[in-house]
N, C-alpha and C. Protein backbone atom coordinates (compact mmCIF):
# COMPACT_ATOMS: atom_id res chain seq x y z
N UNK A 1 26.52 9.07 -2.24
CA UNK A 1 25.20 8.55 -1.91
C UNK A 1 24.50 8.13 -3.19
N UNK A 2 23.86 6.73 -3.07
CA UNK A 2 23.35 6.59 -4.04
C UNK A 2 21.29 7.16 -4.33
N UNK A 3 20.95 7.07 -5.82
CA UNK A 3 20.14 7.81 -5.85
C UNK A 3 19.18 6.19 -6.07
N UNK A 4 19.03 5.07 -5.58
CA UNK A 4 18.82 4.54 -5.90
C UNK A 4 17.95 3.96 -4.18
N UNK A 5 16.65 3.60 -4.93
CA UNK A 5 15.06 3.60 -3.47
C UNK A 5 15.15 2.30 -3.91
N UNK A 6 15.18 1.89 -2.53
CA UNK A 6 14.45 0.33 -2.34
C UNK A 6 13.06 0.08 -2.17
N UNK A 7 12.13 -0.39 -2.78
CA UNK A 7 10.80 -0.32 -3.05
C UNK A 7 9.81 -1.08 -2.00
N UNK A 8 10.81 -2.20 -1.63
CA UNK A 8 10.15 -2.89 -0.33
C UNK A 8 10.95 -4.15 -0.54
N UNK A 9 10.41 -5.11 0.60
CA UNK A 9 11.62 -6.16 1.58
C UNK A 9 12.20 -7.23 0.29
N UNK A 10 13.48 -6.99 0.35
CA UNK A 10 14.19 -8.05 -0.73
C UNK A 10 13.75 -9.40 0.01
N UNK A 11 13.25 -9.63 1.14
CA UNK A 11 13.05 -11.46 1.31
C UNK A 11 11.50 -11.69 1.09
N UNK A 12 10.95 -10.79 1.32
CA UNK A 12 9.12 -11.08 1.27
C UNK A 12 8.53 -10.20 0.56
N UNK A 13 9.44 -8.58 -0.02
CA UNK A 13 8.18 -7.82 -0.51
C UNK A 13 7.49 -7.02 -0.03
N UNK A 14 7.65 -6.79 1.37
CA UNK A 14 6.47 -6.32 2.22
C UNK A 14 7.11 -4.98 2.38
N UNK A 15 6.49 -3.89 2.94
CA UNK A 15 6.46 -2.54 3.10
C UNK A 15 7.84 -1.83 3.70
N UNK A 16 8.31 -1.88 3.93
CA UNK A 16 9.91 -1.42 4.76
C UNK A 16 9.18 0.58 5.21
N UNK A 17 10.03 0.33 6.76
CA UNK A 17 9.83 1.07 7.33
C UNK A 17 10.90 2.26 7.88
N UNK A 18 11.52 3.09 7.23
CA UNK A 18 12.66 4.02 7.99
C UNK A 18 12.73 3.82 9.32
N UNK A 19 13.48 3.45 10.32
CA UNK A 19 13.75 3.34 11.79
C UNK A 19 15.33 4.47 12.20
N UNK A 20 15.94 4.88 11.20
CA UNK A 20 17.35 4.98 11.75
C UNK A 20 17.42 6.12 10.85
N UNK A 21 17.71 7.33 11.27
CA UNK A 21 18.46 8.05 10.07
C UNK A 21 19.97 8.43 10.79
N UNK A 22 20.72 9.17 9.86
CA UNK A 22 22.52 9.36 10.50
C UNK A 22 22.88 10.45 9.50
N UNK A 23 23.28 11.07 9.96
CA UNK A 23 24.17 12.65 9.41
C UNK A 23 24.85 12.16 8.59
N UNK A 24 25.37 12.61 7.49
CA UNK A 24 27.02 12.08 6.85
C UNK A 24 27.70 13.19 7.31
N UNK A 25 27.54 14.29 8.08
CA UNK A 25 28.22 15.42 8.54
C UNK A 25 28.86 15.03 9.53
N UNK A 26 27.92 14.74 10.38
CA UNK A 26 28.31 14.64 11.53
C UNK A 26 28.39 13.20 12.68
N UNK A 27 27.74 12.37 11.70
CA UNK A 27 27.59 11.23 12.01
C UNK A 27 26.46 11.02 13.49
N UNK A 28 25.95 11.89 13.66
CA UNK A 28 24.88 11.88 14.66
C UNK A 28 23.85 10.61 14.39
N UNK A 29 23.17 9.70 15.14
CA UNK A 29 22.23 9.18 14.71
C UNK A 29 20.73 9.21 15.26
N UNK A 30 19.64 9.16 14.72
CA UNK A 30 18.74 8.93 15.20
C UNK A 30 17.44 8.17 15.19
N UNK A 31 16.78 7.51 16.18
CA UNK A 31 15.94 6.23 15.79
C UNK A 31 15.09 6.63 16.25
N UNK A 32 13.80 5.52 15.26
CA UNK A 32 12.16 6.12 15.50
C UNK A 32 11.49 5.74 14.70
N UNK A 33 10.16 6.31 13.98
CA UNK A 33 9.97 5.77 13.00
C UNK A 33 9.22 6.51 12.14
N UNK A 34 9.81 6.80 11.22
CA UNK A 34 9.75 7.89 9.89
C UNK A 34 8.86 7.40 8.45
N UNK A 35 7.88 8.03 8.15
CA UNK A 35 7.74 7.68 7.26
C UNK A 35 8.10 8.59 5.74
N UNK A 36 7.48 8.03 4.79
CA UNK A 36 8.28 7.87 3.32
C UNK A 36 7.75 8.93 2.56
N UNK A 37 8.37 9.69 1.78
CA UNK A 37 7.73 10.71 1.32
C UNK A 37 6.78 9.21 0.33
N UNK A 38 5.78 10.25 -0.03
CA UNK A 38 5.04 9.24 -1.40
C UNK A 38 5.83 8.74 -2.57
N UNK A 39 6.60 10.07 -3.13
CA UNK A 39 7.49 9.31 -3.81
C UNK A 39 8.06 8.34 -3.96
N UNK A 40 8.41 8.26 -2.86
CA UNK A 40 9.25 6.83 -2.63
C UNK A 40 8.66 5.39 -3.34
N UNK A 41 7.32 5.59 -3.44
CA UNK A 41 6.83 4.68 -3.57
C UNK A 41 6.43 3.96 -5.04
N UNK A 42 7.35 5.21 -6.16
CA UNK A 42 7.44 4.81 -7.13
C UNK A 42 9.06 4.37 -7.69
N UNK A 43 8.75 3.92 -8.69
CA UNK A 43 9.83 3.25 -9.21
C UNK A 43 11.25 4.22 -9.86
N UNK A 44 12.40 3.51 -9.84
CA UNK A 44 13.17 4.63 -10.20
C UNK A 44 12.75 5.34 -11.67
N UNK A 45 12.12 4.37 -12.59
CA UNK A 45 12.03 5.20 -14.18
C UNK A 45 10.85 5.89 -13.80
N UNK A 46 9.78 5.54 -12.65
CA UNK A 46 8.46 7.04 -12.38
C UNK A 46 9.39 7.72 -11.87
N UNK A 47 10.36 7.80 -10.91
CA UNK A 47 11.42 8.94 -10.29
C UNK A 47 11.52 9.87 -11.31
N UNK A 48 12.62 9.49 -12.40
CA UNK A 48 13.32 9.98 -13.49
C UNK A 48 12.35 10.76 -14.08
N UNK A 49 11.03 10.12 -14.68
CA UNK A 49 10.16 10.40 -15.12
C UNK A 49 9.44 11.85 -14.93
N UNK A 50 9.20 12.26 -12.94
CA UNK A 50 8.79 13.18 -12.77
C UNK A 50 10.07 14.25 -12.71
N UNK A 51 10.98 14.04 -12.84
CA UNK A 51 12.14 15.00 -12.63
C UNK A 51 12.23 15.38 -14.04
N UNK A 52 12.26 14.63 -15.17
CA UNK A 52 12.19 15.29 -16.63
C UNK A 52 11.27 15.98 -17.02
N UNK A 53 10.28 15.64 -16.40
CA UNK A 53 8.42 16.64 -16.52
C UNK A 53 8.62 17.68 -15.57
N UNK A 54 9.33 17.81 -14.13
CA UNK A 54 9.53 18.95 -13.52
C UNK A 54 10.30 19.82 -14.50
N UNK A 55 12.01 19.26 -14.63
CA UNK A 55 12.77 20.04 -15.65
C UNK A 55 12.20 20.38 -17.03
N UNK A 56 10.99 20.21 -17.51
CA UNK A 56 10.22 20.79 -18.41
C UNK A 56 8.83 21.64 -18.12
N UNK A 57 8.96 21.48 -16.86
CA UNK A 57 8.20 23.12 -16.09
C UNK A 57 6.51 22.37 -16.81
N UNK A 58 6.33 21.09 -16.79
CA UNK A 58 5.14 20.87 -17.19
C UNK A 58 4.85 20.11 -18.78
N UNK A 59 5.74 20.58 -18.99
CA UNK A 59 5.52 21.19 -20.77
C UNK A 59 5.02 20.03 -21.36
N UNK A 60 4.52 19.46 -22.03
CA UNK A 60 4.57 17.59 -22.70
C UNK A 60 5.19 17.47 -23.89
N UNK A 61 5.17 18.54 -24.75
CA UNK A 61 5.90 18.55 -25.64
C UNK A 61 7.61 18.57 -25.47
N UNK A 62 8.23 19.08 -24.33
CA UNK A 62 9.52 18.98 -23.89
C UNK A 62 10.01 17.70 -23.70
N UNK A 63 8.94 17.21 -22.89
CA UNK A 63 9.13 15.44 -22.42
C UNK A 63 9.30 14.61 -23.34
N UNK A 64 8.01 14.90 -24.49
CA UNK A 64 8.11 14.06 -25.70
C UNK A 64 9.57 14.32 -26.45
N UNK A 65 9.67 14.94 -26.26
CA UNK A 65 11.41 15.26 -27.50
C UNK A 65 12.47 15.18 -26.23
N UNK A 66 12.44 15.06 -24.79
CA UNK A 66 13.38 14.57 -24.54
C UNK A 66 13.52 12.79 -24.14
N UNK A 67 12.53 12.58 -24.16
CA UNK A 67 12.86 11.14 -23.52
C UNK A 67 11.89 10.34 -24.84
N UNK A 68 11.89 10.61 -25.87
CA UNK A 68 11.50 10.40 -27.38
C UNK A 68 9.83 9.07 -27.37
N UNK A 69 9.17 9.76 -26.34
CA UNK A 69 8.18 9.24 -26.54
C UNK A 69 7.08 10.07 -26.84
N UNK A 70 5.71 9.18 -27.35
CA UNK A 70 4.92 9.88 -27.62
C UNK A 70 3.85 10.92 -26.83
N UNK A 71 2.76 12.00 -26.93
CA UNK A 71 2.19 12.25 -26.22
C UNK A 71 1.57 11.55 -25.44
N UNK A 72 0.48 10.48 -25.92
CA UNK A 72 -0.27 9.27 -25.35
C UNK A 72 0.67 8.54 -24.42
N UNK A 73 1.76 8.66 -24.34
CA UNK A 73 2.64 8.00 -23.49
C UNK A 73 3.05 8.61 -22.64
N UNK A 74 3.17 9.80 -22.95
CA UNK A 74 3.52 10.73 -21.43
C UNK A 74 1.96 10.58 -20.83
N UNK A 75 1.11 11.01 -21.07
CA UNK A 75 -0.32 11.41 -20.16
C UNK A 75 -0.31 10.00 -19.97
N UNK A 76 -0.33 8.79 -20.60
CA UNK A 76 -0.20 7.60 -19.67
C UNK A 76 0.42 7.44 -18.55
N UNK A 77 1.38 7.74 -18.69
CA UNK A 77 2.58 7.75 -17.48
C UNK A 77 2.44 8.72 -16.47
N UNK A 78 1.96 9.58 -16.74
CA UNK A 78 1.03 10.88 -15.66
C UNK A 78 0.16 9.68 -14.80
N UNK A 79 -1.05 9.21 -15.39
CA UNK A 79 -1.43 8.67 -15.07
C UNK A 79 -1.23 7.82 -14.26
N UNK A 80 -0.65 6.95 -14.77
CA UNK A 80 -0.15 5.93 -13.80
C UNK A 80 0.73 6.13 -12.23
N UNK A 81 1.56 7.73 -12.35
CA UNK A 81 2.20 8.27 -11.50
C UNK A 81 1.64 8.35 -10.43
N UNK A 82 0.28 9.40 -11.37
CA UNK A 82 -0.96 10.21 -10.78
C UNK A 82 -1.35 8.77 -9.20
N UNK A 83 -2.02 7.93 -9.86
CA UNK A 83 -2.54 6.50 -8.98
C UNK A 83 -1.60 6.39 -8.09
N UNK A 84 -0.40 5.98 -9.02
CA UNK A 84 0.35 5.47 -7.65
C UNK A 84 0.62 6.29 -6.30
N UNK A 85 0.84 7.51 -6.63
CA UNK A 85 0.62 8.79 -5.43
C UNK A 85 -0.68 8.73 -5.08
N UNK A 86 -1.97 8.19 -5.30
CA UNK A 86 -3.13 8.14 -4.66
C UNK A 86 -3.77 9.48 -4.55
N UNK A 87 -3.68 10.31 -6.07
CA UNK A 87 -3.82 11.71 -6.45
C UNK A 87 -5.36 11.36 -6.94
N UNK A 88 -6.18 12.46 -6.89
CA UNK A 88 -7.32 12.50 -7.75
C UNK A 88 -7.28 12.93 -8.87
N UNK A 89 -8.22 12.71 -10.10
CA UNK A 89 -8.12 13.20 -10.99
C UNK A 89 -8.68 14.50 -11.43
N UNK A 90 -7.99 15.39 -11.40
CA UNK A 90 -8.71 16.35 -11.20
C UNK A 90 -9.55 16.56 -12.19
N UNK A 91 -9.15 16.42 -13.64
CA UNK A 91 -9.42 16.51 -15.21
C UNK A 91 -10.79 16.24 -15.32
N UNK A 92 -10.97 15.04 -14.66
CA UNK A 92 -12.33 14.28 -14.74
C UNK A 92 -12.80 14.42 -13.81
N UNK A 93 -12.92 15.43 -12.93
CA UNK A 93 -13.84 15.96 -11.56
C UNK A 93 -13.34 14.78 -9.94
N UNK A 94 -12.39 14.07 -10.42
CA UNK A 94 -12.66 13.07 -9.04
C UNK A 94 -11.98 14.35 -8.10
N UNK A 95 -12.68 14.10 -7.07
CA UNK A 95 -11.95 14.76 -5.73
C UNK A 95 -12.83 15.60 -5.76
N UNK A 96 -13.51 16.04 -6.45
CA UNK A 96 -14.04 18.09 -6.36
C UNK A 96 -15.12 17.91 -4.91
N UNK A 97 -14.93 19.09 -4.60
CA UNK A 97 -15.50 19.41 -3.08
C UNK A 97 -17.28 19.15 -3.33
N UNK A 98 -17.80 18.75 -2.80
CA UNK A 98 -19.87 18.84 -2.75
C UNK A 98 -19.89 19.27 -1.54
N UNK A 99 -19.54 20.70 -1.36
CA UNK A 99 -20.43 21.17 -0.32
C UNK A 99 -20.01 21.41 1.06
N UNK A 100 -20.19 22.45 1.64
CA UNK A 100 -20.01 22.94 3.09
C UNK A 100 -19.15 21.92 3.84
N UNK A 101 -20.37 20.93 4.07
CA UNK A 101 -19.69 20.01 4.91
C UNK A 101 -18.12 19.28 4.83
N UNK A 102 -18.23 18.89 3.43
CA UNK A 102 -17.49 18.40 2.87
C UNK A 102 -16.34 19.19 3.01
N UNK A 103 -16.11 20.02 2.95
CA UNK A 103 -14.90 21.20 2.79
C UNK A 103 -14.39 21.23 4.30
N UNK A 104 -15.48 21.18 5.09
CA UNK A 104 -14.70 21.69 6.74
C UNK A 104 -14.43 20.13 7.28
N UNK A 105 -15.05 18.93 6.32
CA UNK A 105 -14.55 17.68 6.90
C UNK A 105 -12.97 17.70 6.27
N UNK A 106 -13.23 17.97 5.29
CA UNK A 106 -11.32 18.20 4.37
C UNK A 106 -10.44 18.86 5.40
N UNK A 107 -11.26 20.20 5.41
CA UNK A 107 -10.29 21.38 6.03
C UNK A 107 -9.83 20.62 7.64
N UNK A 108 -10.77 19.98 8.57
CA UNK A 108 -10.41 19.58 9.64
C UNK A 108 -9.68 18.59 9.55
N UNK A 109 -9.47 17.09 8.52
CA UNK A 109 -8.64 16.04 8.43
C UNK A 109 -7.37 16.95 7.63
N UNK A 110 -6.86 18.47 7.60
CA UNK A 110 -5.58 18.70 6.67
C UNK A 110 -5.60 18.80 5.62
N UNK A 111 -6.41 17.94 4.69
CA UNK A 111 -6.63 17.67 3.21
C UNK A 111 -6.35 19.05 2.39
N UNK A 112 -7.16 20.01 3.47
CA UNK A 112 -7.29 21.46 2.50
C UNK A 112 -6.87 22.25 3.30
N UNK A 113 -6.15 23.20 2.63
CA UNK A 113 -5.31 24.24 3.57
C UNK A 113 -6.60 25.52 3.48
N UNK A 114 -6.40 26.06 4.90
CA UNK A 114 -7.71 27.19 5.10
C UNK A 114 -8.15 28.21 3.47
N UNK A 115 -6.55 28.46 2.96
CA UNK A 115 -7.00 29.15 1.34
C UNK A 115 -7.93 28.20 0.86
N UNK A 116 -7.29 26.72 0.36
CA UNK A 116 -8.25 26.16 -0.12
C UNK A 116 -9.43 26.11 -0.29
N UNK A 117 -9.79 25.85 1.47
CA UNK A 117 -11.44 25.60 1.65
C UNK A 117 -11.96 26.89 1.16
N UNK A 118 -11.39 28.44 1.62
CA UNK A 118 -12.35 29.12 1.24
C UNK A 118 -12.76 29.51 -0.47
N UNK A 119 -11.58 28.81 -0.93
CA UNK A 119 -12.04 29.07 -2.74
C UNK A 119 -12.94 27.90 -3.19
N UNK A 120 -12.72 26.58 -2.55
CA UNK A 120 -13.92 26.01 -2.45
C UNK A 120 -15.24 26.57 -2.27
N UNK A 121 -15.14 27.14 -1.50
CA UNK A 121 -16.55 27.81 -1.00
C UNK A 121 -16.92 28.85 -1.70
N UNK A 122 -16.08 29.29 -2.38
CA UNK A 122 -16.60 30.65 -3.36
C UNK A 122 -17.14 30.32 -4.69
């Protein structure tokens, strides 16, 4: 199997949709319509990228000496990851909870798991 994501439609570009998955076990198949982890939605060098920052448990200094770039270039590339997953920033306050409401509108759309909301609230 290859490790290699198609990003969207080789004739137009446009969004591609999972319809079919199939066992390699067992060859079972099944149709419907699945969607994409987020990941997916980055490129294979953001792929690579977060798998060398996982296999460095975070670290930036690991990253920098393995894939021989600079700091400013890793937290760029965070960055840019960060967006493309449609993550907040946490660093710089985007996302932070304002308030009651706000928390049980999160907590009721999923956003926040019940721990969450209540450390929000504390």
């Amino acid at each position: 199997m290859s490790d290699t994501t198609i990003l969207g439609c080789p004739a137009c570009g446009g969004q591609l949709e999972a319809t079919r998955l199939s066992c390699t076990s067992c060859d079972i198949v099944i149709e419907g319509h699945f969607s994409a982890s987020p990941f997916a939605r980055l490129s294979a060098e953001q792929q690579g990228f977060v798998k060398t920052f996982l296999a460095a448990r975070g670290n930036i200094k690991l990253v920098e000496r393995r894939l021989g770039i600079s700091y400013p270039t890793v937290r760029n590339r965070l960055d840019v990851i960060r967006r493309a997953l449609g993550l907040p920033d946490l660093a710089a306050g985007e996302g932070e909870v304002r308030g009651v409401s706000e928390v049980l509108d999160r907590l009721e759309a999923g956003e926040l798991s019940v721990d969450d909301a209540i450390d929000s609230l504390e």
